[in-house]
PDB file of N, CA and C in Angstrom:
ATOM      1  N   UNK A   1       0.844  -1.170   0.000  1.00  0.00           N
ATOM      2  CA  UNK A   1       0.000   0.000   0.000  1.00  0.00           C
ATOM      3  C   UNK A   1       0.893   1.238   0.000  1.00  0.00           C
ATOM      4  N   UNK A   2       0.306   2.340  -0.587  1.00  0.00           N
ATOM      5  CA  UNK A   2       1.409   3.695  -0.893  1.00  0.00           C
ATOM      6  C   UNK A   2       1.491   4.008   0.851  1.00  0.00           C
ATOM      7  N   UNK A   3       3.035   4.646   1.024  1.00  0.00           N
ATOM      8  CA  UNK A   3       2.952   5.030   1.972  1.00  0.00           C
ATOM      9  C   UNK A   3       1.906   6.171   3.296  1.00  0.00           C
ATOM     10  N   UNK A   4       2.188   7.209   1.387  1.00  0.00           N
ATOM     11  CA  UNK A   4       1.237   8.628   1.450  1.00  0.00           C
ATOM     12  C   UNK A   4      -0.027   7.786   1.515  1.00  0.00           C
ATOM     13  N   UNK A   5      -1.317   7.309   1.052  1.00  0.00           N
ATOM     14  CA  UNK A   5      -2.136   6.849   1.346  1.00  0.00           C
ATOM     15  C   UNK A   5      -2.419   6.131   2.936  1.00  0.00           C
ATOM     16  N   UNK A   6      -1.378   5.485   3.428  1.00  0.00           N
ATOM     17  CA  UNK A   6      -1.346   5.215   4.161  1.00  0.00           C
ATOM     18  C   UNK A   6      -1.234   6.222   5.410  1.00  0.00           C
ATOM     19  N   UNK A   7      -1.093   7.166   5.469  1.00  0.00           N
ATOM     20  CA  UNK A   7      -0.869   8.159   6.639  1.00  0.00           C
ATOM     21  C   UNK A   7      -1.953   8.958   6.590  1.00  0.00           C
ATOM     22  N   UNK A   8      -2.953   8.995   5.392  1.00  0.00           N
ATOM     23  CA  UNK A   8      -4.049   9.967   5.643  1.00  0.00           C
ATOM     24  C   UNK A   8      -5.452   8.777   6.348  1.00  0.00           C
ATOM     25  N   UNK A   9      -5.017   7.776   6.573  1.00  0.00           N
ATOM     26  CA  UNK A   9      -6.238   6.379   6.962  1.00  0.00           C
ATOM     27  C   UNK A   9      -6.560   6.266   8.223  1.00  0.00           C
ATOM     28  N   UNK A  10      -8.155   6.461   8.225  1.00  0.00           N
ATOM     29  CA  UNK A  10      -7.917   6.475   9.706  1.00  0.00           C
ATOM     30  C   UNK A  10      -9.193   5.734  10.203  1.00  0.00           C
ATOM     31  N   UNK A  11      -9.710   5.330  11.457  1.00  0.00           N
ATOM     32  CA  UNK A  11     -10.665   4.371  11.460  1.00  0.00           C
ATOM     33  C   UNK A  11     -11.941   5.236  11.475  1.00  0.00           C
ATOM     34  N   UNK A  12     -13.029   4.749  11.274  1.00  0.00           N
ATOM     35  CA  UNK A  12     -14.139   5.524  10.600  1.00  0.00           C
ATOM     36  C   UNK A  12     -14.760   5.645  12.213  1.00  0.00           C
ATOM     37  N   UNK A  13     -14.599   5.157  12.970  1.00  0.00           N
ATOM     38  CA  UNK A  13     -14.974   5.044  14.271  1.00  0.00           C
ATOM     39  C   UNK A  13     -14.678   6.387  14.786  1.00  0.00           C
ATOM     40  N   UNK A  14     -13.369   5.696  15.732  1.00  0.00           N
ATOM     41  CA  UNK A  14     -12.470   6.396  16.667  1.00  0.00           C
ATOM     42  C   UNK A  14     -11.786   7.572  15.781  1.00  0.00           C
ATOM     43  N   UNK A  15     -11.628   7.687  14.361  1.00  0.00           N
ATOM     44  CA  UNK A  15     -10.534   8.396  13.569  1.00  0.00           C
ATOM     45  C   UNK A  15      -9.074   8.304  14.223  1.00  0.00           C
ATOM     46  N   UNK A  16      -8.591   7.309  14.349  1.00  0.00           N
ATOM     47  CA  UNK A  16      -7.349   6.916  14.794  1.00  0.00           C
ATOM     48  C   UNK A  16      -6.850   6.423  14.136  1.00  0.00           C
ATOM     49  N   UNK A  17      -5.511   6.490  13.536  1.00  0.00           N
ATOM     50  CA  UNK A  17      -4.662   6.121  12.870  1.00  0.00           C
ATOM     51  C   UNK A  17      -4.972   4.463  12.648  1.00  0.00           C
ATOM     52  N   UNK A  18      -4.516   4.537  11.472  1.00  0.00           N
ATOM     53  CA  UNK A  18      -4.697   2.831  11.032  1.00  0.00           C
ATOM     54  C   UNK A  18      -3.178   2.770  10.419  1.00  0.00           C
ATOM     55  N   UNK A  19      -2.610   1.240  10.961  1.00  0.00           N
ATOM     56  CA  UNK A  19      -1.352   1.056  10.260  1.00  0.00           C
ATOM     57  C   UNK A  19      -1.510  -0.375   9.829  1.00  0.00           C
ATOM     58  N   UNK A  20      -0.342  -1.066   8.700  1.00  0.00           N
ATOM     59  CA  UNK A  20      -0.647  -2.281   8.118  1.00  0.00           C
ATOM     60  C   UNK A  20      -1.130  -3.357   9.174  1.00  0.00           C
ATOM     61  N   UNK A  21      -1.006  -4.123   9.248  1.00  0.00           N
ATOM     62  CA  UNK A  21      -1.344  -5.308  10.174  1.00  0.00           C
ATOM     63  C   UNK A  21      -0.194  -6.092  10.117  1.00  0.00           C
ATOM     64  N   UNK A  22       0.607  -6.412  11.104  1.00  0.00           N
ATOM     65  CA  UNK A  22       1.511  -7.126  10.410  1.00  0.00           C
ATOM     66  C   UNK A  22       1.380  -8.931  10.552  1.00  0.00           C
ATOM     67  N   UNK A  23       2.394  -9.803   9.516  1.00  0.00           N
ATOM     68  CA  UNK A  23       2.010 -10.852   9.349  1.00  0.00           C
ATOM     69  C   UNK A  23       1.808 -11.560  10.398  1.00  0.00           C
ATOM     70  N   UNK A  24       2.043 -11.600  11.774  1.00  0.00           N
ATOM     71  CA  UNK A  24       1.595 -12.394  12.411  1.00  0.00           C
ATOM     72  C   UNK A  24       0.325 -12.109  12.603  1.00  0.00           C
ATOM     73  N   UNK A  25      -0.071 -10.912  12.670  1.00  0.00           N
ATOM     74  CA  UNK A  25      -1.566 -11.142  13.374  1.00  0.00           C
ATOM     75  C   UNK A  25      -2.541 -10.719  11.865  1.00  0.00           C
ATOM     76  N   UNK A  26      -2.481 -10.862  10.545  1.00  0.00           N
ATOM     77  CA  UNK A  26      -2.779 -12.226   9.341  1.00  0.00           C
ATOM     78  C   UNK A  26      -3.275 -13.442   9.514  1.00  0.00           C
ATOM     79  N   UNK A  27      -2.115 -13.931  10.165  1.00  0.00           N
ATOM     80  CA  UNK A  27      -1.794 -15.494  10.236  1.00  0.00           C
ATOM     81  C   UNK A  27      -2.846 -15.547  11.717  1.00  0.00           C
ATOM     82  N   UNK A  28      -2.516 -15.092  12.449  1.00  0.00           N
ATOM     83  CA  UNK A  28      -3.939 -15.221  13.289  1.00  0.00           C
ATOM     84  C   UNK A  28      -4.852 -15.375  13.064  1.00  0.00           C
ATOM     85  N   UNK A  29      -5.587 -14.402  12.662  1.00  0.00           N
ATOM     86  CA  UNK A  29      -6.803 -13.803  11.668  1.00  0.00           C
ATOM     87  C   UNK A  29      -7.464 -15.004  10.758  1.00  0.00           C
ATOM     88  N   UNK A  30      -6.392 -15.663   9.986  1.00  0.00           N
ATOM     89  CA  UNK A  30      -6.701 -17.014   9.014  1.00  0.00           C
ATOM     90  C   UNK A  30      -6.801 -18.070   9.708  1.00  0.00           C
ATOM     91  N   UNK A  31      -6.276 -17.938  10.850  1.00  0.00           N
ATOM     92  CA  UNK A  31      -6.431 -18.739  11.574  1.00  0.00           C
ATOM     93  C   UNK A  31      -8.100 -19.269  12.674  1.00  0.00           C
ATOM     94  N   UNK A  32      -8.166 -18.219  12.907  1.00  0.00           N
ATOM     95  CA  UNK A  32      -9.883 -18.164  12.885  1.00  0.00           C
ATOM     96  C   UNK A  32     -10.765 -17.967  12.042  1.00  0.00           C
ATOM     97  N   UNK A  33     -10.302 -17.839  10.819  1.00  0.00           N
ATOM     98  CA  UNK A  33     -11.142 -17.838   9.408  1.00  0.00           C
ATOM     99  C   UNK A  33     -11.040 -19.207   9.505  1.00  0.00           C
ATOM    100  N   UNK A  34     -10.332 -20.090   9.299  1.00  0.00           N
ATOM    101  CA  UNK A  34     -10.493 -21.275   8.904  1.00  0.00           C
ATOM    102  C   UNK A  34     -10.887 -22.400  10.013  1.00  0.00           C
ATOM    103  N   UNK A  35     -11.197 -21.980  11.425  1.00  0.00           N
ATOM    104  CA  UNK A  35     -11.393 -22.531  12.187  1.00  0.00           C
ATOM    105  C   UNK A  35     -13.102 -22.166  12.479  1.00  0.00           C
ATOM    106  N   UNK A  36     -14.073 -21.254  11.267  1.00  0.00           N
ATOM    107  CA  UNK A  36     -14.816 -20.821  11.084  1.00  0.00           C
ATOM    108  C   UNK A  36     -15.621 -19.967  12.154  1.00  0.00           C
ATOM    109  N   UNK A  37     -14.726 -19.008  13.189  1.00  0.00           N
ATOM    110  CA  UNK A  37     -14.834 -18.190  14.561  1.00  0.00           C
ATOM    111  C   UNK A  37     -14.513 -16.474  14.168  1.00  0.00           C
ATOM    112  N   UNK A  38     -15.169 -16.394  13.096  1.00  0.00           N
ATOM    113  CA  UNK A  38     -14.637 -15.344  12.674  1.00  0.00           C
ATOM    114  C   UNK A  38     -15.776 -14.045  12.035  1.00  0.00           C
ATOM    115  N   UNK A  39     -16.328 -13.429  12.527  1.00  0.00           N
ATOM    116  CA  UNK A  39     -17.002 -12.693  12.176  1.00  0.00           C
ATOM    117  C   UNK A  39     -16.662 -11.222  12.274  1.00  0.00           C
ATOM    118  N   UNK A  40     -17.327 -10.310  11.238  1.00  0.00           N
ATOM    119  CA  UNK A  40     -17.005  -9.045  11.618  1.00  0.00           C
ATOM    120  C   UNK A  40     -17.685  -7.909  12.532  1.00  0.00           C
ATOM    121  N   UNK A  41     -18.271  -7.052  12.663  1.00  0.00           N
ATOM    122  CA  UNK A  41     -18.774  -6.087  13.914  1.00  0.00           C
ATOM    123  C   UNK A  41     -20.255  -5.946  13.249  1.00  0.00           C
ATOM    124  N   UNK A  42     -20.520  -6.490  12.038  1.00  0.00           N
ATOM    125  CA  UNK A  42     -22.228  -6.506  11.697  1.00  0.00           C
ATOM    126  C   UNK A  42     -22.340  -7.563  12.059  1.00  0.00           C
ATOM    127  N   UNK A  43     -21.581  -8.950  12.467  1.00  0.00           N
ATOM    128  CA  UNK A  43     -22.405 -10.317  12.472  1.00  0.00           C
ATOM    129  C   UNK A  43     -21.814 -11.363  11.720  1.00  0.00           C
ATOM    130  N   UNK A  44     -21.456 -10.730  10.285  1.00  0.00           N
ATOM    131  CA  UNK A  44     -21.160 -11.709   8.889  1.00  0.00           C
ATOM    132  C   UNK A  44     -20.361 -12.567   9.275  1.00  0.00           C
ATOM    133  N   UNK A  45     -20.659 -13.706   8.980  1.00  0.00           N
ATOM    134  CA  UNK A  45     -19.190 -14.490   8.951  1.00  0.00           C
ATOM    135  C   UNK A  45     -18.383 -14.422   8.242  1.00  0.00           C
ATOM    136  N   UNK A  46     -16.869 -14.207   8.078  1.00  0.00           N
ATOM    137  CA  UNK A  46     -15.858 -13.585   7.237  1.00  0.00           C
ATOM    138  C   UNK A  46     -15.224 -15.034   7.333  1.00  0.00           C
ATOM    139  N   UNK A  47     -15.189 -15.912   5.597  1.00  0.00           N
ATOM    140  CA  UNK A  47     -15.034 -17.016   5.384  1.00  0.00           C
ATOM    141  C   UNK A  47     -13.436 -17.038   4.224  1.00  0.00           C
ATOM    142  N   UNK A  48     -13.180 -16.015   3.890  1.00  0.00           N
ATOM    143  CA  UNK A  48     -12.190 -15.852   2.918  1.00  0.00           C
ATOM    144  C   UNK A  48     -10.776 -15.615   3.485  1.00  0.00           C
ATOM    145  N   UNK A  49      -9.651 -16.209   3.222  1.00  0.00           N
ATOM    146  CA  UNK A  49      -8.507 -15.887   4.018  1.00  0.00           C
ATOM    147  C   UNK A  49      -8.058 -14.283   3.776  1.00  0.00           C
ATOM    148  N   UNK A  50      -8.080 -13.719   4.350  1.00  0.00           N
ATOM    149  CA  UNK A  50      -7.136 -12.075   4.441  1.00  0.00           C
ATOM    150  C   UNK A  50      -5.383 -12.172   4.014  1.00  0.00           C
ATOM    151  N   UNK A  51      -5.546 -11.540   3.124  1.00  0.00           N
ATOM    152  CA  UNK A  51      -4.102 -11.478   2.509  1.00  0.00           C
ATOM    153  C   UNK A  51      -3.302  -9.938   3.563  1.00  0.00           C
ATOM    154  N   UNK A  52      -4.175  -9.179   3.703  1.00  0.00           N
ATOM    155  CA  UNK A  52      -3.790  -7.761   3.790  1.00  0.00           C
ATOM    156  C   UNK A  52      -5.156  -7.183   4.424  1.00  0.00           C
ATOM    157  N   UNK A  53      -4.351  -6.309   5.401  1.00  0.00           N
ATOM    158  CA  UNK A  53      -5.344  -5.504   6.711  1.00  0.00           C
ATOM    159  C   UNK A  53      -4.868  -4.392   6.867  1.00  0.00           C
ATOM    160  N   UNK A  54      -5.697  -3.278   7.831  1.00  0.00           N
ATOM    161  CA  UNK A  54      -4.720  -2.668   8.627  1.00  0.00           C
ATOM    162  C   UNK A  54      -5.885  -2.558   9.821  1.00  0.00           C
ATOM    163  N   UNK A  55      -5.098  -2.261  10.567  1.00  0.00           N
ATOM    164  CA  UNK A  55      -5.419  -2.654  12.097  1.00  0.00           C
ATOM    165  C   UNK A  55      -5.186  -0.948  12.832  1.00  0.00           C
ATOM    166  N   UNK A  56      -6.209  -0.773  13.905  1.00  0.00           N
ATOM    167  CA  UNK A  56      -6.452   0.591  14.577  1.00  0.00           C
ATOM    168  C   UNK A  56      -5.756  -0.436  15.916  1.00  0.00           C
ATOM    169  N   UNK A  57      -4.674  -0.231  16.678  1.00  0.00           N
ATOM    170  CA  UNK A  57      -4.533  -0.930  17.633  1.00  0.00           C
ATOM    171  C   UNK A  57      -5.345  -0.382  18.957  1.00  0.00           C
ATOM    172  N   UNK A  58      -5.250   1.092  19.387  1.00  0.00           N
ATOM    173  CA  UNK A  58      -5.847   0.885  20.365  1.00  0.00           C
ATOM    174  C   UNK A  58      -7.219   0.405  20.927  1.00  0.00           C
ATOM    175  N   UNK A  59      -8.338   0.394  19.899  1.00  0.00           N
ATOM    176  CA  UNK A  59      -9.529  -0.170  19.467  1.00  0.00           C
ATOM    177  C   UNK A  59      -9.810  -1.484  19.350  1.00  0.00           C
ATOM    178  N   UNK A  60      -8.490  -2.475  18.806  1.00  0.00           N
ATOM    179  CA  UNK A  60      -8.474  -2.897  18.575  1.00  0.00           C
ATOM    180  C   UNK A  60      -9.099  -3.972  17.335  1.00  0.00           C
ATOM    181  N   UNK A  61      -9.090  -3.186  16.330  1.00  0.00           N
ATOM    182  CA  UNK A  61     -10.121  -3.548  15.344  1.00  0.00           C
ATOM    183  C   UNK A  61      -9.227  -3.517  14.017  1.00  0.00           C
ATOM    184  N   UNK A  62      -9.370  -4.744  13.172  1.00  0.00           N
ATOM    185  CA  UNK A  62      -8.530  -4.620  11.930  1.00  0.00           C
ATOM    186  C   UNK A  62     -10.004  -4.609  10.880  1.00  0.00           C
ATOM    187  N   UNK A  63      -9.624  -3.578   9.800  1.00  0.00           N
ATOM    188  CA  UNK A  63     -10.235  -3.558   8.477  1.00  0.00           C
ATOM    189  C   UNK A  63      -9.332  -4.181   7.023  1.00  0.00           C
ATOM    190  N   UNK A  64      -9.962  -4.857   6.253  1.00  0.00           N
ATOM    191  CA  UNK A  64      -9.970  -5.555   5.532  1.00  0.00           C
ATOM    192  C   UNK A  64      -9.687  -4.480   4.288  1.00  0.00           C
ATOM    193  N   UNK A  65      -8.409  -5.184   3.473  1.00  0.00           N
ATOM    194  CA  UNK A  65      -7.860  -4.368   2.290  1.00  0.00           C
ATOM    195  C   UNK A  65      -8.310  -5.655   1.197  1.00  0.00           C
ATOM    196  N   UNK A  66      -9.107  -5.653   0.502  1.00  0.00           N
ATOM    197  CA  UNK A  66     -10.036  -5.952  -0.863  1.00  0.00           C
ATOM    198  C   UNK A  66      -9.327  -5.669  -1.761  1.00  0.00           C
ATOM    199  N   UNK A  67      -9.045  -6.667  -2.758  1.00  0.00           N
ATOM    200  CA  UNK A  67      -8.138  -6.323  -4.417  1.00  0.00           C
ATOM    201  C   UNK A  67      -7.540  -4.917  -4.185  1.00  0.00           C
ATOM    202  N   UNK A  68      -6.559  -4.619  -3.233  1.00  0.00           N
ATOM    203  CA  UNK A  68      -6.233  -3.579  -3.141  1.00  0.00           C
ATOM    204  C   UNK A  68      -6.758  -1.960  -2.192  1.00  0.00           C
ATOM    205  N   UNK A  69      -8.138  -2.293  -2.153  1.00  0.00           N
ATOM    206  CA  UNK A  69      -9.066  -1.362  -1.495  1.00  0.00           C
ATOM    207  C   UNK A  69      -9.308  -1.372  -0.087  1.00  0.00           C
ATOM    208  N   UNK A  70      -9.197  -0.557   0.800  1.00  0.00           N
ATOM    209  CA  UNK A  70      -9.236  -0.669   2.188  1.00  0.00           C
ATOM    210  C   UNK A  70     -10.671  -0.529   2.149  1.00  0.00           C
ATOM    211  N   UNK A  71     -10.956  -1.715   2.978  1.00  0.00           N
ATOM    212  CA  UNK A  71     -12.584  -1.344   2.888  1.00  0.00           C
ATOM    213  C   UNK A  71     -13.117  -0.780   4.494  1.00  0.00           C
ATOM    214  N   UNK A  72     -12.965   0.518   4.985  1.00  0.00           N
ATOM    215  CA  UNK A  72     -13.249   1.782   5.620  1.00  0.00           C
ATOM    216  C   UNK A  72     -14.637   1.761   6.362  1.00  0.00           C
ATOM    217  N   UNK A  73     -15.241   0.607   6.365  1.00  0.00           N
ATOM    218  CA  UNK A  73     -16.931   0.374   7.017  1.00  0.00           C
ATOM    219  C   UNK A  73     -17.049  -0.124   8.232  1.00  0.00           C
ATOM    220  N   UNK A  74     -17.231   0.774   9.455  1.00  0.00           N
ATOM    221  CA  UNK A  74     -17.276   0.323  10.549  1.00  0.00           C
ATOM    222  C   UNK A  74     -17.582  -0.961  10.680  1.00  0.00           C
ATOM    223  N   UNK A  75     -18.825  -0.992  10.549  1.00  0.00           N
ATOM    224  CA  UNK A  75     -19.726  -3.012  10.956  1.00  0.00           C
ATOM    225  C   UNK A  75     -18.746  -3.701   9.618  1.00  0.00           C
ATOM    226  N   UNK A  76     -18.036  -3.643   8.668  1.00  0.00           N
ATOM    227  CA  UNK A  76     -17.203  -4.458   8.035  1.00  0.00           C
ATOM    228  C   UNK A  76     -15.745  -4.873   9.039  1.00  0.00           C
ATOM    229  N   UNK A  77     -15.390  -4.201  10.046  1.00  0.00           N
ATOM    230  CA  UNK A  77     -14.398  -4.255  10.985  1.00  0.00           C
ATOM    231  C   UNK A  77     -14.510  -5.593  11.567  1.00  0.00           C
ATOM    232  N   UNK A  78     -13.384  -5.949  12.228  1.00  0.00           N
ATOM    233  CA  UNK A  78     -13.219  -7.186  12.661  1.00  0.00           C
ATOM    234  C   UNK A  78     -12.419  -6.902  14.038  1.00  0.00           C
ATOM    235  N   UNK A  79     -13.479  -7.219  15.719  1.00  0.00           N
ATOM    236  CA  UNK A  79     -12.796  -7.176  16.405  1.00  0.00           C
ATOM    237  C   UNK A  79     -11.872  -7.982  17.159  1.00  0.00           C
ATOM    238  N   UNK A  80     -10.922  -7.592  17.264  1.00  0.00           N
ATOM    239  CA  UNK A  80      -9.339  -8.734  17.177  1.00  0.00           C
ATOM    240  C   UNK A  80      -9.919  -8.899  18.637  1.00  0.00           C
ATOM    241  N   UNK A  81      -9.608 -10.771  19.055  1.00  0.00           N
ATOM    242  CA  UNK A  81     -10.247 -11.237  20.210  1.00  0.00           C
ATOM    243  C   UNK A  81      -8.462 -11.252  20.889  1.00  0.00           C
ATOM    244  N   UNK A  82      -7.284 -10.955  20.871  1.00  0.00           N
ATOM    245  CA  UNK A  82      -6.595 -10.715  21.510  1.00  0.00           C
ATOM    246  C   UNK A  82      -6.068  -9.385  21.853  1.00  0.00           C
TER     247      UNK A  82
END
């Protein structure tokens, strides 16, 4: 993701900085995707492995980057259970 893009992102919530997610907590993430415990803040069950996130840490909530697209929708958020 561009850097510059990256510094104007912020959570649609809190407006707090959002930074990448890094690979371990991915590999988490897929890890309860595939253990099918994984839903996002509307309910959905989120069944597709996540390549790419970025994550609001103090909130604790990662949003989902789509063919490239940060997808920016509160209830699309995913709250991280650690």
């Amino acid at each position: 993701m561009d850097a510059e893009l990256l510094n104007l992102l912020v959570c649609p919530k809190t407006k707090r900085k959002l930074i990448l997610a890094p690979p371990e907590l991915i590999d988490e993430l897929n890890g309860q995707i595939s253990d099918g415990k994984c839903t996002n803040i509307g309910g959905e069950k989120i069944s597709d492995p996540v390549e790419e996130a970025l994550f609001e840490a103090e909130g604790k909530v990662i949003y989902l980057i789509l063919e490239s697209i940060p997808v920016l929708i509160y209830e699309n958020g995913i709250i991280l259970t650690k």
